[in-house]
N, C-alpha and C. Protein backbone atom coordinates (compact mmCIF):
# COMPACT_ATOMS: atom_id res chain seq x y z
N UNK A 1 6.44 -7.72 -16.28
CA UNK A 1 6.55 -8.33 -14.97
C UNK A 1 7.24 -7.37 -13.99
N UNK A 2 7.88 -6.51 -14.64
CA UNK A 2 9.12 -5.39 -13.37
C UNK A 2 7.47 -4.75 -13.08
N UNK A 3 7.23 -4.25 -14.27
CA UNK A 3 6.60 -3.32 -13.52
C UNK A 3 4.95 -3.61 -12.99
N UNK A 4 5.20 -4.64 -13.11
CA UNK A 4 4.14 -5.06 -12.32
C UNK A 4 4.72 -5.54 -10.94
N UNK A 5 5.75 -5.72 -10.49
CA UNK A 5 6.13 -5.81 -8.88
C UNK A 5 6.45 -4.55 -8.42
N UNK A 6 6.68 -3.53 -9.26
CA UNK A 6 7.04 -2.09 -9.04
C UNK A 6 5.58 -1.76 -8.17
N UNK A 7 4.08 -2.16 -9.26
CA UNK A 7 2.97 -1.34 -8.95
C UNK A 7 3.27 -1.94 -7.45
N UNK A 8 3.31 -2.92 -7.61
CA UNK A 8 2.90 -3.64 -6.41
C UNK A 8 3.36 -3.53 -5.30
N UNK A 9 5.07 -3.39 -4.89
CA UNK A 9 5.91 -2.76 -4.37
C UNK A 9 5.13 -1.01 -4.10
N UNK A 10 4.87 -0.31 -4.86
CA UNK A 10 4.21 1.09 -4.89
C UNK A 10 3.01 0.84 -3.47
N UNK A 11 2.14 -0.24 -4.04
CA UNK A 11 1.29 -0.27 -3.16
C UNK A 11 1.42 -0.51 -1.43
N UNK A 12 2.05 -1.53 -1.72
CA UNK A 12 2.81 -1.79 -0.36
C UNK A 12 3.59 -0.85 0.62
N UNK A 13 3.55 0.17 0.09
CA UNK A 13 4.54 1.49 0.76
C UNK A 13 3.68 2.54 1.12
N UNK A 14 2.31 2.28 -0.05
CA UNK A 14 1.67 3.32 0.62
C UNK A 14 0.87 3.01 1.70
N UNK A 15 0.65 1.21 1.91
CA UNK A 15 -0.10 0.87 3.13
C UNK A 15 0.64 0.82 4.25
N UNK A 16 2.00 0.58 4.17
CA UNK A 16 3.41 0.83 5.02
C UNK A 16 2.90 2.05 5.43
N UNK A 17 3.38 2.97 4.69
CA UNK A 17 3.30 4.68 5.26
C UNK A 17 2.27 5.40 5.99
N UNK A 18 0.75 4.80 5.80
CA UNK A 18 -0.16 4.59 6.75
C UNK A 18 -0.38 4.11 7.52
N UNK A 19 0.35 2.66 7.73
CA UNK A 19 0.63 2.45 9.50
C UNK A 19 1.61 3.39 10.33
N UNK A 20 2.57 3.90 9.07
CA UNK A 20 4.19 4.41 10.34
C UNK A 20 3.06 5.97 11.01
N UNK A 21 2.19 6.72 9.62
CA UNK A 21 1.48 7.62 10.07
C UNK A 21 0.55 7.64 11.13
N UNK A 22 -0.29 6.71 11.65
CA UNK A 22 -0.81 6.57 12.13
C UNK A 22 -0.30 6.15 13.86
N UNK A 23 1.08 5.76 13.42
CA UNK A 23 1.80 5.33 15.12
C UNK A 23 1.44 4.19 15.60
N UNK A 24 0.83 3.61 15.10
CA UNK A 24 -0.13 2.24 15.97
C UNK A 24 -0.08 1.24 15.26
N UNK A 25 1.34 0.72 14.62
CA UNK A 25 1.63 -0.42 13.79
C UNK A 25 0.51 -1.69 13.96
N UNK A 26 -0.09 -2.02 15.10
CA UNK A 26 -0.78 -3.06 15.28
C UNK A 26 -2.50 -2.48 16.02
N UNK A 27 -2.81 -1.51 14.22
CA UNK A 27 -4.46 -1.41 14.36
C UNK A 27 -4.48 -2.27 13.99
N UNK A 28 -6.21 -2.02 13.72
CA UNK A 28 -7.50 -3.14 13.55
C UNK A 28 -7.17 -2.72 11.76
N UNK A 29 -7.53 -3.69 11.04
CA UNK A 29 -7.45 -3.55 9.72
C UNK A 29 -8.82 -2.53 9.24
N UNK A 30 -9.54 -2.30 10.51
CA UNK A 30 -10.27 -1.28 10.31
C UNK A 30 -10.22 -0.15 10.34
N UNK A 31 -9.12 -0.10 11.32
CA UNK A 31 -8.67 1.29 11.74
C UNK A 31 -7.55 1.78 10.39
N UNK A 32 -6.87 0.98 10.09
CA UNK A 32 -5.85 0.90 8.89
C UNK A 32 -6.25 1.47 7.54
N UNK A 33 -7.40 0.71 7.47
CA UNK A 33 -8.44 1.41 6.23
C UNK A 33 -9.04 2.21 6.50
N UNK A 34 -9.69 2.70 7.38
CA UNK A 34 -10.07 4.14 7.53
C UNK A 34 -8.86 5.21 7.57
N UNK A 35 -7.57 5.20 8.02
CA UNK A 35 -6.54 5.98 7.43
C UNK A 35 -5.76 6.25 6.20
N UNK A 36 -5.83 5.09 5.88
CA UNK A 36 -5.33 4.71 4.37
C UNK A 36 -6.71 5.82 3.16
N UNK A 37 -7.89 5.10 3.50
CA UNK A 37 -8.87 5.97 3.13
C UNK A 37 -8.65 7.67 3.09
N UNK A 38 -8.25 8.20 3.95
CA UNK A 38 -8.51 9.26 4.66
C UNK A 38 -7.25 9.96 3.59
N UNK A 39 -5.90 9.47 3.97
CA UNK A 39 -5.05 9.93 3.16
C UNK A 39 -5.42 9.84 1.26
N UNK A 40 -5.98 8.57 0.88
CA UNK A 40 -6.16 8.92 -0.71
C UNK A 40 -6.90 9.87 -0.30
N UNK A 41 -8.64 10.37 0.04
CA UNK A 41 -8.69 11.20 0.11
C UNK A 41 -8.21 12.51 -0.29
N UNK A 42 -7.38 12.86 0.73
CA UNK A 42 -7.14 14.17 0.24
C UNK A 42 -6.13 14.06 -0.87
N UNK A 43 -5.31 13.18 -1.24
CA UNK A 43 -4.63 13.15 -1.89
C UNK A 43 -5.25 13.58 -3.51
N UNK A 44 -6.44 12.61 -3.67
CA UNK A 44 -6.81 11.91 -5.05
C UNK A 44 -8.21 13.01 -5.29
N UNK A 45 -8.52 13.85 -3.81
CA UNK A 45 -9.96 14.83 -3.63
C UNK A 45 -11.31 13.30 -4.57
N UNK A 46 -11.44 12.01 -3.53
CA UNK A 46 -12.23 11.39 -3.96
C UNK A 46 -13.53 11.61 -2.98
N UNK A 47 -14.51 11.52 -4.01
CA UNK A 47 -16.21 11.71 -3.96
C UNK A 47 -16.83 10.68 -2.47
N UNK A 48 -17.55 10.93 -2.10
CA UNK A 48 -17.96 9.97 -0.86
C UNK A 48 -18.27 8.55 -1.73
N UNK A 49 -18.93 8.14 -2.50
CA UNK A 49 -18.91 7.14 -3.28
C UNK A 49 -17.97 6.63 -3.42
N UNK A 50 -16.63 6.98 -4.01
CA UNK A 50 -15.05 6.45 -4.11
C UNK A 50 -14.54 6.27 -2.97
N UNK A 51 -14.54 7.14 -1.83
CA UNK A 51 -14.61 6.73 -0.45
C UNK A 51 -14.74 5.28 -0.01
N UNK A 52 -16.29 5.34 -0.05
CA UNK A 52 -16.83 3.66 0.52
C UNK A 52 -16.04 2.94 -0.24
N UNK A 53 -16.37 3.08 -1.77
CA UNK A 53 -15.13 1.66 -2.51
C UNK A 53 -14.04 1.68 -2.07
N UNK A 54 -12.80 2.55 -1.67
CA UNK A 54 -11.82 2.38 -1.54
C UNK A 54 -11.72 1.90 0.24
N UNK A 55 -12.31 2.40 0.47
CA UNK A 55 -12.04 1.81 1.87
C UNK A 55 -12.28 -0.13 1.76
N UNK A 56 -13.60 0.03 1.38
CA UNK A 56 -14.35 -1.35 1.95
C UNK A 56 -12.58 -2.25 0.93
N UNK A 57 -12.57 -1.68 0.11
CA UNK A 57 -11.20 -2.30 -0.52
C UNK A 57 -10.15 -2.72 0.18
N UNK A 58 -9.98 -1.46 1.04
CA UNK A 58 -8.22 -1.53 1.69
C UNK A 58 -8.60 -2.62 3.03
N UNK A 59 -9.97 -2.39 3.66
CA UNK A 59 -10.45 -2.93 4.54
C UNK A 59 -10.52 -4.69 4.40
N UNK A 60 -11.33 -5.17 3.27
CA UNK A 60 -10.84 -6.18 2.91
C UNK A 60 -9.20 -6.89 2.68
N UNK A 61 -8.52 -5.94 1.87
CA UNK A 61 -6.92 -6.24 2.14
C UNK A 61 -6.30 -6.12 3.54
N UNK A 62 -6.80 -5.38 4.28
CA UNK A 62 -6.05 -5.40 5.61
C UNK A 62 -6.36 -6.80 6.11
N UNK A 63 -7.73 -7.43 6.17
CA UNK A 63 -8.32 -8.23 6.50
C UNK A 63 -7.08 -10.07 6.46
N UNK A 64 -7.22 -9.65 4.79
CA UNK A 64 -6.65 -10.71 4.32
C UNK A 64 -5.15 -10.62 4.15
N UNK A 65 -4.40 -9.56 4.80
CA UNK A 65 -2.91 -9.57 4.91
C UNK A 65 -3.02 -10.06 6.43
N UNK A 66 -3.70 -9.53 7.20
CA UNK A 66 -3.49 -10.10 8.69
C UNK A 66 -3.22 -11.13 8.64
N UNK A 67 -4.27 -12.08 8.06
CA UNK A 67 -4.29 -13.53 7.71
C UNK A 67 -3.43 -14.24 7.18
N UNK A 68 -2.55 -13.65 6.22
CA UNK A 68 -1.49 -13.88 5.63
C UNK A 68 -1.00 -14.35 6.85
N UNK A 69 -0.28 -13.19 7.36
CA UNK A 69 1.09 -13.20 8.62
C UNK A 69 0.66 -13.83 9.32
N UNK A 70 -0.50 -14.87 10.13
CA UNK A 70 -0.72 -15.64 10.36
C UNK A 70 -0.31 -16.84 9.65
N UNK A 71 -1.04 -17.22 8.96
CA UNK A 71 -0.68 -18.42 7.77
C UNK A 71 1.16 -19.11 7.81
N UNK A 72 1.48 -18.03 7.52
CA UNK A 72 2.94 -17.73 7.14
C UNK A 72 4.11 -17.98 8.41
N UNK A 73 3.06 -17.54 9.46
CA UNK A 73 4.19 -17.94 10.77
C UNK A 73 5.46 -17.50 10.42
N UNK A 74 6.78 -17.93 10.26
CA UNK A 74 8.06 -17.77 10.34
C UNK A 74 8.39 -18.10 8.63
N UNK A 75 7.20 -18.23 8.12
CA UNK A 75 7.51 -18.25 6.62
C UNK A 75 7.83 -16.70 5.85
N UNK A 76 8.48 -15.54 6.17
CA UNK A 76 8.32 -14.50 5.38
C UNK A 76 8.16 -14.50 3.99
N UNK A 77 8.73 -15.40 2.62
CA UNK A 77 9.00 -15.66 1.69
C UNK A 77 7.36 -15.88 1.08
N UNK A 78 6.77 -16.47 1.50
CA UNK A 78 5.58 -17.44 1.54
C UNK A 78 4.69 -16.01 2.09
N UNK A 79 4.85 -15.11 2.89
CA UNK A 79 3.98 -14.12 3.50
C UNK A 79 4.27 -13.08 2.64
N UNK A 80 5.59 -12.83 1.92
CA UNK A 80 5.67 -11.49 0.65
C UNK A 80 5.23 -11.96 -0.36
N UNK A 81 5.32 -13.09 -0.73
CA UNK A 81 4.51 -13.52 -1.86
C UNK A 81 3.11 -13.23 -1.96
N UNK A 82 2.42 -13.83 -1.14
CA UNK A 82 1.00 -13.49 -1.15
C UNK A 82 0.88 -12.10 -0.71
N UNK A 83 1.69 -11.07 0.01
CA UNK A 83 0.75 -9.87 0.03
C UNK A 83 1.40 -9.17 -1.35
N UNK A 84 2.35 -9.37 -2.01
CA UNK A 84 2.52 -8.87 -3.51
C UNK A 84 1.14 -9.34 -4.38
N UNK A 85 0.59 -10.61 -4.00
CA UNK A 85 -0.46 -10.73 -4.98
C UNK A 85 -1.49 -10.24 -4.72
N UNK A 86 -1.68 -9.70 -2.60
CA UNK A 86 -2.75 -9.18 -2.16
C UNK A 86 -3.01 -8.06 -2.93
N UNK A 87 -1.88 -6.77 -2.79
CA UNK A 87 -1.44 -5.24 -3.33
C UNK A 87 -2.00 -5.09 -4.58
N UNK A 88 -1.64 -6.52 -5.46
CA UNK A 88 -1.46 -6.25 -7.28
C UNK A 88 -3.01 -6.00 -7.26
N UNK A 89 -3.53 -6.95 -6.80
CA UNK A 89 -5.10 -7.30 -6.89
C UNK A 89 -6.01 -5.78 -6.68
N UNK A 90 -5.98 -5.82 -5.18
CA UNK A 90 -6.21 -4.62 -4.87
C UNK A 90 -6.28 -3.28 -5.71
N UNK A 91 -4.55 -3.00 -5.84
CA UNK A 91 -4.24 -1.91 -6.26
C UNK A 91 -5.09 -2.00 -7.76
N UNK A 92 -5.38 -2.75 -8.40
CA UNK A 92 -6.46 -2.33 -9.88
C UNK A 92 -7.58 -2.49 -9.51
N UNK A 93 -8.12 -2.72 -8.63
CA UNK A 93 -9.40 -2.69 -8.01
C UNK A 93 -9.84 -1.18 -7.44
N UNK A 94 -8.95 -0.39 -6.63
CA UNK A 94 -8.83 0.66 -6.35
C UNK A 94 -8.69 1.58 -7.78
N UNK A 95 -7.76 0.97 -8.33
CA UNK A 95 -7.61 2.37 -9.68
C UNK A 95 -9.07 2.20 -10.41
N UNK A 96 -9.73 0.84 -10.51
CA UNK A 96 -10.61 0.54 -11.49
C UNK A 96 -12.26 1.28 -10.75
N UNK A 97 -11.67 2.46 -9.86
CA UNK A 97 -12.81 3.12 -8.75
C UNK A 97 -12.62 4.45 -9.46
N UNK A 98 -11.25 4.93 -9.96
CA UNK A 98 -10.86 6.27 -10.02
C UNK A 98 -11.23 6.87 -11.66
N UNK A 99 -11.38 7.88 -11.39
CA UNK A 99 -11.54 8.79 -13.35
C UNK A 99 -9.57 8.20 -13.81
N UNK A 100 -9.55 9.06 -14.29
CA UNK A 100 -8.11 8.78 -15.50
C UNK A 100 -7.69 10.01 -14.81
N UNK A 101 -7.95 10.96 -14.36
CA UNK A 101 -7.41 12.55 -13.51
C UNK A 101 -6.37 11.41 -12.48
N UNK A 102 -7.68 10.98 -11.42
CA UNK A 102 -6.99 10.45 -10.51
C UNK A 102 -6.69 9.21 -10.44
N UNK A 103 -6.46 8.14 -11.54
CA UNK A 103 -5.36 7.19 -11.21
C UNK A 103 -3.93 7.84 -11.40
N UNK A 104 -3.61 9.20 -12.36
CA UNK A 104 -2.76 9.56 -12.84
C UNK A 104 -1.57 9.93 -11.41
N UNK A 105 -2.82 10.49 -10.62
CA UNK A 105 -2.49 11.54 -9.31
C UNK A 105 -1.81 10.03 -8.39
N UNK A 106 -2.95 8.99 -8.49
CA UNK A 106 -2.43 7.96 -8.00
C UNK A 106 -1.35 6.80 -8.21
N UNK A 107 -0.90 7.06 -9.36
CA UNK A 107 0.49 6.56 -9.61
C UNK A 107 1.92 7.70 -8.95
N UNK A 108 1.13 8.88 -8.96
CA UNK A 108 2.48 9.90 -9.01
C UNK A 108 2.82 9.59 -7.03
N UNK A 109 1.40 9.48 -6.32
CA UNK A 109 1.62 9.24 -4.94
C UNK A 109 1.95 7.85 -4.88
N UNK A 110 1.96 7.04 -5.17
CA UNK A 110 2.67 5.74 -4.83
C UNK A 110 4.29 5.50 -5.22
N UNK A 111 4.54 6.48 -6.18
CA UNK A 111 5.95 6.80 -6.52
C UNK A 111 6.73 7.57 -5.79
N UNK A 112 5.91 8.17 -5.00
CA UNK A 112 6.34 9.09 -3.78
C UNK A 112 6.73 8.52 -2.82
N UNK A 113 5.47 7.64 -2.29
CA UNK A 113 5.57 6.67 -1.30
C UNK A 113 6.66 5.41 -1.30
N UNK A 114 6.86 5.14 -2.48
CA UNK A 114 7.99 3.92 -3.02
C UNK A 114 9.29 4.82 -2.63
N UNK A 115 9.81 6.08 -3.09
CA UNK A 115 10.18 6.61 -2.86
C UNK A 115 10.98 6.76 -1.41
N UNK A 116 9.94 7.17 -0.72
CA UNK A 116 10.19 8.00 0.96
C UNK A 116 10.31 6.26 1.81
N UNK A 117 10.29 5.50 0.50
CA UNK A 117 10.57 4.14 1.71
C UNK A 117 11.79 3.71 1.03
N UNK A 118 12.30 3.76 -0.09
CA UNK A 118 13.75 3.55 -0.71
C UNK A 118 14.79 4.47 0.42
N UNK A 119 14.21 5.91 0.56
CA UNK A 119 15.32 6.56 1.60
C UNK A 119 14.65 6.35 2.53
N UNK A 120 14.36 5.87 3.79
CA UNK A 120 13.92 5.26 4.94
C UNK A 120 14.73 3.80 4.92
N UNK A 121 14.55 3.24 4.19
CA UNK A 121 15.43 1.96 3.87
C UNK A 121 16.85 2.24 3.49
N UNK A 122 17.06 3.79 3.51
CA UNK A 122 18.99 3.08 2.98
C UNK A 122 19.33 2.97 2.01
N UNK A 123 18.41 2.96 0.65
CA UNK A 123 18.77 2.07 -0.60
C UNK A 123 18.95 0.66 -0.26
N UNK A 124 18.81 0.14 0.88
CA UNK A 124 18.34 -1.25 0.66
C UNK A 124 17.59 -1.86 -0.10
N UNK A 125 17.92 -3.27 -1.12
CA UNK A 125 16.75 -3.43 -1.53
C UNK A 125 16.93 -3.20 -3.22
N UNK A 126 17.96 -2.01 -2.94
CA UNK A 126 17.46 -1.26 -4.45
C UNK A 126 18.88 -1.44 -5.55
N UNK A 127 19.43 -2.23 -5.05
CA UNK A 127 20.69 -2.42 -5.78
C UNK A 127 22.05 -1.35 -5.61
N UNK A 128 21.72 -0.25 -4.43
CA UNK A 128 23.05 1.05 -4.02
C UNK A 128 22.73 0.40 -3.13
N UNK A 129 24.18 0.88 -2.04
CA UNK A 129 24.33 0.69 -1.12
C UNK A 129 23.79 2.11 -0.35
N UNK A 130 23.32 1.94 1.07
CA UNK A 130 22.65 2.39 1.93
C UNK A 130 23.92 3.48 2.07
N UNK A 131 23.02 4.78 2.34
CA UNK A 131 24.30 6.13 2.59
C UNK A 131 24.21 6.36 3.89
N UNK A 132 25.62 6.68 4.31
CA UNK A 132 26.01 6.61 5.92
C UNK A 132 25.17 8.13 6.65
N UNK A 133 24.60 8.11 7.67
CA UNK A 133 23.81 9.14 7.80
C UNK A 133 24.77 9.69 8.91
């Protein structure tokens, strides 16, 4: 179960880190997935075939997280819940696209990404306290 909120948490940071990249916190979940895309990409060096799947993937999740934060209104609790189950889903849907090379590549970048959002956050979150900058 940890590490299944870990993957999931993983995932969530790397779709985080593609909005902060992109500057435009409030694209189109189209625009979102075509960046998100763009970065596995080069990351994972995926085939135009893995391309379309992963996009039409993230594209669908953008879709249905929007919807979430709708739904959810002033519910956050109720809105992390479901996009942890959006991510989990997803995220083996996406790996279940990749060879065994690159889910490998794709665990090591979401650990990165979990990562560069633990220090962006402070150690918030993570059981240390946040270091004074």
């Amino acid at each position: 179960m940890k590490k299944l909120l870990m993957i999931c948490g993983m995932l969530f940071s790397v779709i985080t880190f593609a909005h902060a990249q992109g500057g435009d916190r409030n694209g189109t979940p189209e625009e979102r997935a075509t960046k998100s895309t763009a970065q596995l990409t080069e990351k994972l060096t995926l085939t135009a075939d893995q391309q379309t799947k992963v996009h039409d993937i993230l594209l669908d999740q953008n879709t249905q997280m929007n919807k979430a934060r709708e739904e959810a209104g002033d519910d956050r609790k109720a809105m992390r819940t479901k996009m942890m189950t959006l991510m989990q889903s997803n995220n083996e849907k996406i790996k279940a696209v990749l060879t065994d090379d690159q889910k490998k590549a794709y665990d090591t970048f979401l650990e990165e990404r979990r990562t560069a959002m633990k220090n962006r956050m402070g150690g918030q979150g993570t059981g240390q306290p946040a270091e004074n900058k």
